[in-house]
PDB file of N, CA and C in Angstrom:
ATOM      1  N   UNK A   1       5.369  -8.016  19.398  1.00  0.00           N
ATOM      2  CA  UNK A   1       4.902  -8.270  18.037  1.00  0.00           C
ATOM      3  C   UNK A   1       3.390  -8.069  17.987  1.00  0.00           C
ATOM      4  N   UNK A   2       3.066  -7.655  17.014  1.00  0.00           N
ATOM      5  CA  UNK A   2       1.897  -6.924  16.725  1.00  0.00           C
ATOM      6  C   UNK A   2       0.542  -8.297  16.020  1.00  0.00           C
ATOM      7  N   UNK A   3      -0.897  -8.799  16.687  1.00  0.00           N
ATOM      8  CA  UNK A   3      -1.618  -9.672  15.910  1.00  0.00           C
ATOM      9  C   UNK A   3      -1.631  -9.078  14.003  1.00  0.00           C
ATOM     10  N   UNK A   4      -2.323  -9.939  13.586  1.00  0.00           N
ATOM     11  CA  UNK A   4      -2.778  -9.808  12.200  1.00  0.00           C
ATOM     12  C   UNK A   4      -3.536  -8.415  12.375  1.00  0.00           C
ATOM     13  N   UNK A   5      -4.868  -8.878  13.569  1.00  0.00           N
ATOM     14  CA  UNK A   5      -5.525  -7.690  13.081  1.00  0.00           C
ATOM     15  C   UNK A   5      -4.846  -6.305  13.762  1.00  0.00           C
ATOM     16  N   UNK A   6      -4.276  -5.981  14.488  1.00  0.00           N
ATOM     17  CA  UNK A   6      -3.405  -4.821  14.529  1.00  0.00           C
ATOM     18  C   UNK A   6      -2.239  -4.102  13.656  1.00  0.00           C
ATOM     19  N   UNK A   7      -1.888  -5.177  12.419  1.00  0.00           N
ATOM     20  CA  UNK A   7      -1.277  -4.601  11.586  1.00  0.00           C
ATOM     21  C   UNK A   7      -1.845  -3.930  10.598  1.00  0.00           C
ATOM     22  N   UNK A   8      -2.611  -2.894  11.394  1.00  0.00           N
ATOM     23  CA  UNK A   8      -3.911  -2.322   9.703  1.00  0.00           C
ATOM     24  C   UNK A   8      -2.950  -0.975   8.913  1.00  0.00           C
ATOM     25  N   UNK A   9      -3.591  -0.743   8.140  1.00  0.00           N
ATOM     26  CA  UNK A   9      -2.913   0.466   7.514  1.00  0.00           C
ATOM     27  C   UNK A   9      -3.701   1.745   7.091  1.00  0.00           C
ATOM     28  N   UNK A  10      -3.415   2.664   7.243  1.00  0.00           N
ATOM     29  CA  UNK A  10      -4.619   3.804   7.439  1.00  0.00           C
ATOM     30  C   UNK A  10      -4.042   4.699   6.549  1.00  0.00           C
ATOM     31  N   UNK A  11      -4.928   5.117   5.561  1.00  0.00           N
ATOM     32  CA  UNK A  11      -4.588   6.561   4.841  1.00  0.00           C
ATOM     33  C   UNK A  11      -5.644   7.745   4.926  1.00  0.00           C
ATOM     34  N   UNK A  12      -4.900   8.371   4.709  1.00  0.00           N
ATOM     35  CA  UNK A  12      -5.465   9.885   5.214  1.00  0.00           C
ATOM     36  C   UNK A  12      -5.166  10.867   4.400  1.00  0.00           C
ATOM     37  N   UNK A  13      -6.471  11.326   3.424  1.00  0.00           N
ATOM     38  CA  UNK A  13      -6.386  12.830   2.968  1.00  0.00           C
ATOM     39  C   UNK A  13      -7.625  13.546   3.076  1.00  0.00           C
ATOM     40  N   UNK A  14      -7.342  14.848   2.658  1.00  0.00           N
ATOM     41  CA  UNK A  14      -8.171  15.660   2.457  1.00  0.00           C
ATOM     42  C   UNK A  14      -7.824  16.344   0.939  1.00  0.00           C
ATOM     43  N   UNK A  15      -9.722  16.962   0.795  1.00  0.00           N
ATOM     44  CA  UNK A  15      -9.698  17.461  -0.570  1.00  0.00           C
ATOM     45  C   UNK A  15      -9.024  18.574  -0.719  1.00  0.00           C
ATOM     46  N   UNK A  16      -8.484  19.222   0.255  1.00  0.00           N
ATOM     47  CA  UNK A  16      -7.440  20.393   0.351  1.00  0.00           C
ATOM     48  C   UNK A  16      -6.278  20.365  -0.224  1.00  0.00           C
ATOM     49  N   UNK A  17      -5.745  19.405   0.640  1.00  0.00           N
ATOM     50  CA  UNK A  17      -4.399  18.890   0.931  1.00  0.00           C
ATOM     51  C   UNK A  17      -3.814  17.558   0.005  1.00  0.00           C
ATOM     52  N   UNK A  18      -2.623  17.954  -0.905  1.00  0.00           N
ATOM     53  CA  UNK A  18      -2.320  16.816  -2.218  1.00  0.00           C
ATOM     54  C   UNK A  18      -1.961  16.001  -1.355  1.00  0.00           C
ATOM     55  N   UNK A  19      -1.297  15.687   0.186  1.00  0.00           N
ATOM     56  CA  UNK A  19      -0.844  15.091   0.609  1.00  0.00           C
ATOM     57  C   UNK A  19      -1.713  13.860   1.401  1.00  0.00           C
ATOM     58  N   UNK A  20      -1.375  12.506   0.975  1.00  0.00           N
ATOM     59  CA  UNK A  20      -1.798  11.380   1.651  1.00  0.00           C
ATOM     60  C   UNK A  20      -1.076  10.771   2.845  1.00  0.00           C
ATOM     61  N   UNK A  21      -1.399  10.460   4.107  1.00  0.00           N
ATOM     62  CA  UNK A  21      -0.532  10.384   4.857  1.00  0.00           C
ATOM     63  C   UNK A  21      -0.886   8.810   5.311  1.00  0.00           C
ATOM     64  N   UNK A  22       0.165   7.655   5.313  1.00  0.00           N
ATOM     65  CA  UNK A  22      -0.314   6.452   5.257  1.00  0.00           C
ATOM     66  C   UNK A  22       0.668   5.866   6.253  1.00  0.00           C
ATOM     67  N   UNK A  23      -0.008   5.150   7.145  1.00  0.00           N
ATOM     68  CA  UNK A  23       0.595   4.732   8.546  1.00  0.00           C
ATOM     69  C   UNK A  23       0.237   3.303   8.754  1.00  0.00           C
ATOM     70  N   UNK A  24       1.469   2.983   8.706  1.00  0.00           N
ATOM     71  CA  UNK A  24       1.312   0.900   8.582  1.00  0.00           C
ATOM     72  C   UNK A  24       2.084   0.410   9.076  1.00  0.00           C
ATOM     73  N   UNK A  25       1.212  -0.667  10.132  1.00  0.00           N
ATOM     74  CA  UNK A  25       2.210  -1.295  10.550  1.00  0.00           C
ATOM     75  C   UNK A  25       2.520  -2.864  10.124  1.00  0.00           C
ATOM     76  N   UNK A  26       1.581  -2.810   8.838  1.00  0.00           N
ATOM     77  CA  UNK A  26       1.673  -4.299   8.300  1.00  0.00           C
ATOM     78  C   UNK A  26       2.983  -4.574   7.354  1.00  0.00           C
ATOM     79  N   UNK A  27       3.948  -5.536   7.575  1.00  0.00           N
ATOM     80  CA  UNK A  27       5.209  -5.942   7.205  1.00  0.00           C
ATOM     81  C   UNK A  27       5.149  -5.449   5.823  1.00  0.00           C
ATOM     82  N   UNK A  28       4.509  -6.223   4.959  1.00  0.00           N
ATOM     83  CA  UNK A  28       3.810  -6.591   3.664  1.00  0.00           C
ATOM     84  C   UNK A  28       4.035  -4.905   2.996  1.00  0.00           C
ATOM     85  N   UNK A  29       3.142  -4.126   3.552  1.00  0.00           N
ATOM     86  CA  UNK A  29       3.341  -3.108   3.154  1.00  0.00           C
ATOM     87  C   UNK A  29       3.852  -1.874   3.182  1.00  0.00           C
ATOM     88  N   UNK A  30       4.885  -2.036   4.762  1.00  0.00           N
ATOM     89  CA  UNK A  30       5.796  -1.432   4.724  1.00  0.00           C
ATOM     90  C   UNK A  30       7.092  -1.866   3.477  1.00  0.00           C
ATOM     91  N   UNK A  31       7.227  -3.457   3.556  1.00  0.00           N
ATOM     92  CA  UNK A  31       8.542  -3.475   2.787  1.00  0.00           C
ATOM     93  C   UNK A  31       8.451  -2.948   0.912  1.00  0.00           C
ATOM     94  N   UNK A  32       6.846  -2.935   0.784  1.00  0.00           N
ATOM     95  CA  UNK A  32       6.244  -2.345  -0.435  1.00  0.00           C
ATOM     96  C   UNK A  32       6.760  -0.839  -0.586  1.00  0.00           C
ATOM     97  N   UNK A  33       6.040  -0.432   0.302  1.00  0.00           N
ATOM     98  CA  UNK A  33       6.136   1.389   0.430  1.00  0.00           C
ATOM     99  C   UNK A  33       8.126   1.810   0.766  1.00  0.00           C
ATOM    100  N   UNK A  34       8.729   1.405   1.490  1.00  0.00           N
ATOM    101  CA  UNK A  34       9.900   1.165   1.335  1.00  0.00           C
ATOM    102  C   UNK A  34      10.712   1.070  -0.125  1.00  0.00           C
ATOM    103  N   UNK A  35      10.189   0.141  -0.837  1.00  0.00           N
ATOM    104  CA  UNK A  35      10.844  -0.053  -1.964  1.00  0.00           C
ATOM    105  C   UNK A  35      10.505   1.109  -2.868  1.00  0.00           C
ATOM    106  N   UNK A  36       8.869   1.621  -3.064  1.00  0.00           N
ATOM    107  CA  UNK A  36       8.685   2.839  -3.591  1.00  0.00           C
ATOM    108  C   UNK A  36       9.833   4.116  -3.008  1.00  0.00           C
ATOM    109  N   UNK A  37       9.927   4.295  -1.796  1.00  0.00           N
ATOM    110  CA  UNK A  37      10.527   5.388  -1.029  1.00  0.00           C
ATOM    111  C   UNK A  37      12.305   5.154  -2.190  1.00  0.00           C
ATOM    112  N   UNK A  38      12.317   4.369  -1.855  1.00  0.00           N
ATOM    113  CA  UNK A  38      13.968   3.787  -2.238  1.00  0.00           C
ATOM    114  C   UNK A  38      14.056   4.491  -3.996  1.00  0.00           C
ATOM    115  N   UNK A  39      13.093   4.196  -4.515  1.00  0.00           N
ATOM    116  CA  UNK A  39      13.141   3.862  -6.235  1.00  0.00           C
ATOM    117  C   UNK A  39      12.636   5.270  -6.904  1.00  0.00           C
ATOM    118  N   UNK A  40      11.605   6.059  -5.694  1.00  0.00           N
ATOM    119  CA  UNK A  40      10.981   7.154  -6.121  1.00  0.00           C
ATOM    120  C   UNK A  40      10.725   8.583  -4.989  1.00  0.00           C
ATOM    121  N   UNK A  41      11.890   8.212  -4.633  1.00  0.00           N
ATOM    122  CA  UNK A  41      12.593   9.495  -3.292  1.00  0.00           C
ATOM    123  C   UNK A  41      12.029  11.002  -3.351  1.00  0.00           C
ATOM    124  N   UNK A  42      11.723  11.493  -4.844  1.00  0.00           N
ATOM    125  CA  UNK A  42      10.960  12.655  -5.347  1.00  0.00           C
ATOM    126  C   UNK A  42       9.272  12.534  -4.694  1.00  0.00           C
ATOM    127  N   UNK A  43       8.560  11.209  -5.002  1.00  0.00           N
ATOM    128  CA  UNK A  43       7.014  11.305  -4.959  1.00  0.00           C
ATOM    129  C   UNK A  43       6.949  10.671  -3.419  1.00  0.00           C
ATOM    130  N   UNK A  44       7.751   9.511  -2.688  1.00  0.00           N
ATOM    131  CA  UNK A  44       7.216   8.487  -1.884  1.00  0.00           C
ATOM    132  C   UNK A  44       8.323   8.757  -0.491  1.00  0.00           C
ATOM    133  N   UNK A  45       7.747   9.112   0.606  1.00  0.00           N
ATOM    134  CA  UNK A  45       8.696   9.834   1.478  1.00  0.00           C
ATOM    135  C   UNK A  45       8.405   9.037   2.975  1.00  0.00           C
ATOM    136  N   UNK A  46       9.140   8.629   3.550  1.00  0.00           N
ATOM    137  CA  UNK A  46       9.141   7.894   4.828  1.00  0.00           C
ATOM    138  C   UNK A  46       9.371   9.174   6.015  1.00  0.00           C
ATOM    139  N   UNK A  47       8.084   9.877   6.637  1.00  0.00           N
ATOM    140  CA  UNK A  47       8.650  10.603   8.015  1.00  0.00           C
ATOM    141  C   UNK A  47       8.410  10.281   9.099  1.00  0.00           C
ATOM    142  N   UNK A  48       8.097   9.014   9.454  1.00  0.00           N
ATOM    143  CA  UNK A  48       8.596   8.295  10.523  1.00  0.00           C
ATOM    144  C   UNK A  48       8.197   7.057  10.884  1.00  0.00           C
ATOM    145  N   UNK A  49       9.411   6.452  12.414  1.00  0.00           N
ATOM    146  CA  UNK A  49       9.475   5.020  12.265  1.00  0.00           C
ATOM    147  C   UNK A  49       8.947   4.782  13.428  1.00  0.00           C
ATOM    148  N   UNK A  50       8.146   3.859  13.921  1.00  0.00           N
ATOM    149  CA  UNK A  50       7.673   3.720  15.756  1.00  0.00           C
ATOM    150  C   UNK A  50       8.147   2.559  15.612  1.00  0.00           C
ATOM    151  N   UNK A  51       9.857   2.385  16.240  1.00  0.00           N
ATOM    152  CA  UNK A  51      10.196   1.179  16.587  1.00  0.00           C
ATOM    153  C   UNK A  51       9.644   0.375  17.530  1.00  0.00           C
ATOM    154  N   UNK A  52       8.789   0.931  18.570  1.00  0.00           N
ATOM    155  CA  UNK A  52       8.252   0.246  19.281  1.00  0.00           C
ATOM    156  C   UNK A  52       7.167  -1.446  18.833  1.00  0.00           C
ATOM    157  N   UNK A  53       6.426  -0.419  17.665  1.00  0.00           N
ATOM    158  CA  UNK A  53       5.514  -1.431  17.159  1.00  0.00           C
ATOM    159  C   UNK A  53       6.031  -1.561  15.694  1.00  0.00           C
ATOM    160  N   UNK A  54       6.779  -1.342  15.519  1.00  0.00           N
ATOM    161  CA  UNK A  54       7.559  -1.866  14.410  1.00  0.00           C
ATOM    162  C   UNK A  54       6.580  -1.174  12.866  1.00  0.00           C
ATOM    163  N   UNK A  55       6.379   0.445  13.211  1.00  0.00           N
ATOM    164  CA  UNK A  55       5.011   0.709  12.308  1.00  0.00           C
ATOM    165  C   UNK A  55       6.115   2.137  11.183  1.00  0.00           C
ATOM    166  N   UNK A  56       5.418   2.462  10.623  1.00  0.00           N
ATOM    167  CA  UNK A  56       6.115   3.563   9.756  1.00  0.00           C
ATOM    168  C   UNK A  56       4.707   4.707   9.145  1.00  0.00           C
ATOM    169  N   UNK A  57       5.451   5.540   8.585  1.00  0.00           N
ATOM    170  CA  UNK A  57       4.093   6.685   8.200  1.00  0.00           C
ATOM    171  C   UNK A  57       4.906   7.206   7.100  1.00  0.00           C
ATOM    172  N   UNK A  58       4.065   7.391   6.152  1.00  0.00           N
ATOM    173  CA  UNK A  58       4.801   7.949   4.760  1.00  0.00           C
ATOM    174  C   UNK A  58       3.997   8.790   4.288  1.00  0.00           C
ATOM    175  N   UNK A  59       4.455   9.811   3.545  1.00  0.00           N
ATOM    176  CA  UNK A  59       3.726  10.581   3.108  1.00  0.00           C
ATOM    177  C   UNK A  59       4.312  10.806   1.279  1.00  0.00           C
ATOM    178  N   UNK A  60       2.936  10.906   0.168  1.00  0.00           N
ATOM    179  CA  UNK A  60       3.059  10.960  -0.693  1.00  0.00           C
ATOM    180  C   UNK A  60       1.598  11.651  -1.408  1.00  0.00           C
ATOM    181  N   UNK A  61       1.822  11.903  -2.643  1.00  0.00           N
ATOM    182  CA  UNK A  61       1.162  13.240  -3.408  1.00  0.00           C
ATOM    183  C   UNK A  61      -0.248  12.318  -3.425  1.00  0.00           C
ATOM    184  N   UNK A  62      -1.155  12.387  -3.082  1.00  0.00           N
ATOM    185  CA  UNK A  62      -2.874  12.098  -3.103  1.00  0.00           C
ATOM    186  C   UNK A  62      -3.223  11.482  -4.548  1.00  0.00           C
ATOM    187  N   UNK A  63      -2.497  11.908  -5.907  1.00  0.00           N
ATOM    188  CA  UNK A  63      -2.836  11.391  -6.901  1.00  0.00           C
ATOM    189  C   UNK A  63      -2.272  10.062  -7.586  1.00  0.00           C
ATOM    190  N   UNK A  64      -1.414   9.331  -6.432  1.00  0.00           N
ATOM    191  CA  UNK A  64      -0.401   8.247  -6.233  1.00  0.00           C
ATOM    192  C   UNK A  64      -1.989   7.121  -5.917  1.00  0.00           C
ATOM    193  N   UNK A  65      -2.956   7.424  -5.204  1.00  0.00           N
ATOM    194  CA  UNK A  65      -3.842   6.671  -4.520  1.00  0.00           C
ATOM    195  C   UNK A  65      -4.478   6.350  -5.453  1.00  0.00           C
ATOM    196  N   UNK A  66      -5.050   4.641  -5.392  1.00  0.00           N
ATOM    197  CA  UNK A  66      -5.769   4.445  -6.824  1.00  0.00           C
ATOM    198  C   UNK A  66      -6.997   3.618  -5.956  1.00  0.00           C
ATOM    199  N   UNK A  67      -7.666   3.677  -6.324  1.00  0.00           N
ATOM    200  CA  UNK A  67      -8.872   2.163  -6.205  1.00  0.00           C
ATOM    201  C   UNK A  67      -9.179   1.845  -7.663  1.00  0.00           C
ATOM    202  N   UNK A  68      -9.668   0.780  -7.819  1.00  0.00           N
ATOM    203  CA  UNK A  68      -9.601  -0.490  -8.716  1.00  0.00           C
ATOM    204  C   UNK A  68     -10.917  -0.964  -8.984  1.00  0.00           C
ATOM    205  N   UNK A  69     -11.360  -1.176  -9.917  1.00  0.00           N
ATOM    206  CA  UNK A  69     -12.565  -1.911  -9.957  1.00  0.00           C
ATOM    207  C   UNK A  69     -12.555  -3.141 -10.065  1.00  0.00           C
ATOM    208  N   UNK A  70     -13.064  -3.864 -10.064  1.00  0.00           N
ATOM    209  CA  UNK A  70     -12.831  -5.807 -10.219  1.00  0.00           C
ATOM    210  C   UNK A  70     -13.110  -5.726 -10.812  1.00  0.00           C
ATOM    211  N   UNK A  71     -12.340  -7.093 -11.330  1.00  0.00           N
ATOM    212  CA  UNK A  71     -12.191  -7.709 -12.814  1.00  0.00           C
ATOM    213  C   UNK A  71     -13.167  -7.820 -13.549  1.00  0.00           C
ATOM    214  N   UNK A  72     -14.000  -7.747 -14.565  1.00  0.00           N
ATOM    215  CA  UNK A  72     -15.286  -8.484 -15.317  1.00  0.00           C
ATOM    216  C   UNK A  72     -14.648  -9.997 -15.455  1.00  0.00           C
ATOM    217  N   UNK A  73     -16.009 -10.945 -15.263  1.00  0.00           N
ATOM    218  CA  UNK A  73     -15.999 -12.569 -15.287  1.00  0.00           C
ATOM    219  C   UNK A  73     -15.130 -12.754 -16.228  1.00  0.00           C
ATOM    220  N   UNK A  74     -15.285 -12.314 -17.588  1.00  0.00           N
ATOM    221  CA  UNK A  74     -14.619 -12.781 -18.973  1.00  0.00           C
ATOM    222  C   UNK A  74     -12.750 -12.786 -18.602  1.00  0.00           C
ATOM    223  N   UNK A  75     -12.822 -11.957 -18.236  1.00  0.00           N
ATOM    224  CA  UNK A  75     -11.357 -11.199 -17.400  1.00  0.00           C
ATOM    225  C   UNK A  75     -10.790 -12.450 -16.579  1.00  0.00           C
ATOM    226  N   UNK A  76     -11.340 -12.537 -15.437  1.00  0.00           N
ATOM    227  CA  UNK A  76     -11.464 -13.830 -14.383  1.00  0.00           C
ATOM    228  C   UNK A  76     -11.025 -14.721 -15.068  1.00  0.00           C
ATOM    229  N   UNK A  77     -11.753 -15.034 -16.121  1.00  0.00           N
ATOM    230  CA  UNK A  77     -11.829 -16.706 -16.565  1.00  0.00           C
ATOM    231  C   UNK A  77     -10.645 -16.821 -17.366  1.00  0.00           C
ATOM    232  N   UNK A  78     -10.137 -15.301 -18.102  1.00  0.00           N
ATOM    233  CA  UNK A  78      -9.211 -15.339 -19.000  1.00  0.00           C
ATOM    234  C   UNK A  78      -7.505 -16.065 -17.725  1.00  0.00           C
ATOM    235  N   UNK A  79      -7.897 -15.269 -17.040  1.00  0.00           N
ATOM    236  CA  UNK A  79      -6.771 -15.513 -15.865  1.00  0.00           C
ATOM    237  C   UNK A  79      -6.606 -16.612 -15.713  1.00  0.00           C
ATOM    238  N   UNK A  80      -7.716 -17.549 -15.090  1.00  0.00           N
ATOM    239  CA  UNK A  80      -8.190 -19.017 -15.028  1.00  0.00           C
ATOM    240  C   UNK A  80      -7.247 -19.677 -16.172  1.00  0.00           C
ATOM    241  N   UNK A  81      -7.730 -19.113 -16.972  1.00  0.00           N
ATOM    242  CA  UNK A  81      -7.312 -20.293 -18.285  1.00  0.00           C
ATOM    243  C   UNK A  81      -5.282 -20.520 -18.612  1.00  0.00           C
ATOM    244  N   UNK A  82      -5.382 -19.264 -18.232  1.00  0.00           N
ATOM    245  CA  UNK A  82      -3.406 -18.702 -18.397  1.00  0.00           C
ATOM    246  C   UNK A  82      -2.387 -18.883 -17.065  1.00  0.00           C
ATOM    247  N   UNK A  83      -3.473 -19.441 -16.000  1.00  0.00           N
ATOM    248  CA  UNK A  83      -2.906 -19.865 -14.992  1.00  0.00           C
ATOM    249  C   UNK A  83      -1.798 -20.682 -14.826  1.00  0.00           C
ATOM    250  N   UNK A  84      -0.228 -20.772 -14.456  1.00  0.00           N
ATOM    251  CA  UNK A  84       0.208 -22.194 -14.525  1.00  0.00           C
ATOM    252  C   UNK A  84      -0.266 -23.257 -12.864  1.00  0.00           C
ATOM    253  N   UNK A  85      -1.064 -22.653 -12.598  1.00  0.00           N
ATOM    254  CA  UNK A  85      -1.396 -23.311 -11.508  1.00  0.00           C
ATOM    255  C   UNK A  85      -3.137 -24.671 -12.054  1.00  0.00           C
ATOM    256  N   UNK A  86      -3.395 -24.244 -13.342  1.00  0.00           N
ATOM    257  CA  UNK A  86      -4.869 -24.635 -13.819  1.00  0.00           C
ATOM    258  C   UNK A  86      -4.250 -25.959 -13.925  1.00  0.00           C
ATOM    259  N   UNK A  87      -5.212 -27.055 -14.072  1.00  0.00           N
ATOM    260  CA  UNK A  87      -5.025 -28.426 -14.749  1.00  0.00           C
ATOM    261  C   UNK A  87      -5.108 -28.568 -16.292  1.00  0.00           C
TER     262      UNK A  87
END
């Protein structure tokens, strides 16, 4: 079994190539990427498994990849407030 910090997840493209190639061996986001593979068999493709370390590598179209900007405060606080976890 693999620590926390050895379960990292690595993606890989180039500006060439539409293809992102993403290799994880973190549970979390294999059973994520899995469920994509399952639901969207056309875009999200599993080509292989290293049973050893229990890791997987998938490959999918580069324009699937997003980064995110954080929230603005107002945003935050709105969350805060709609929480059922708030007092």
């Amino acid at each position: 079994m693999l620590s926390k910090a050895e379960q990292e997840t690595v993606i890989r493209w180039d500006a060439e190539d539409r293809i992102a190639n993403i290799d994880t061996a973190n549970p979390v986001s294999i059973r994520k990427l899995d469920k994509l593979v399952a639901s969207h068999p056309d875009v999200y493709k599993c080509v292989h498994v290293d049973e050893q370390f229990n890791a997987k590598q998938y490959e999918v179209d580069s324009r699937y990849i997003r980064f995110g900007k954080p929230p603005s405060e107002a945003r935050r606080e709105a969350g805060r407030r709609n929480s059922p976890f708030s007092a």
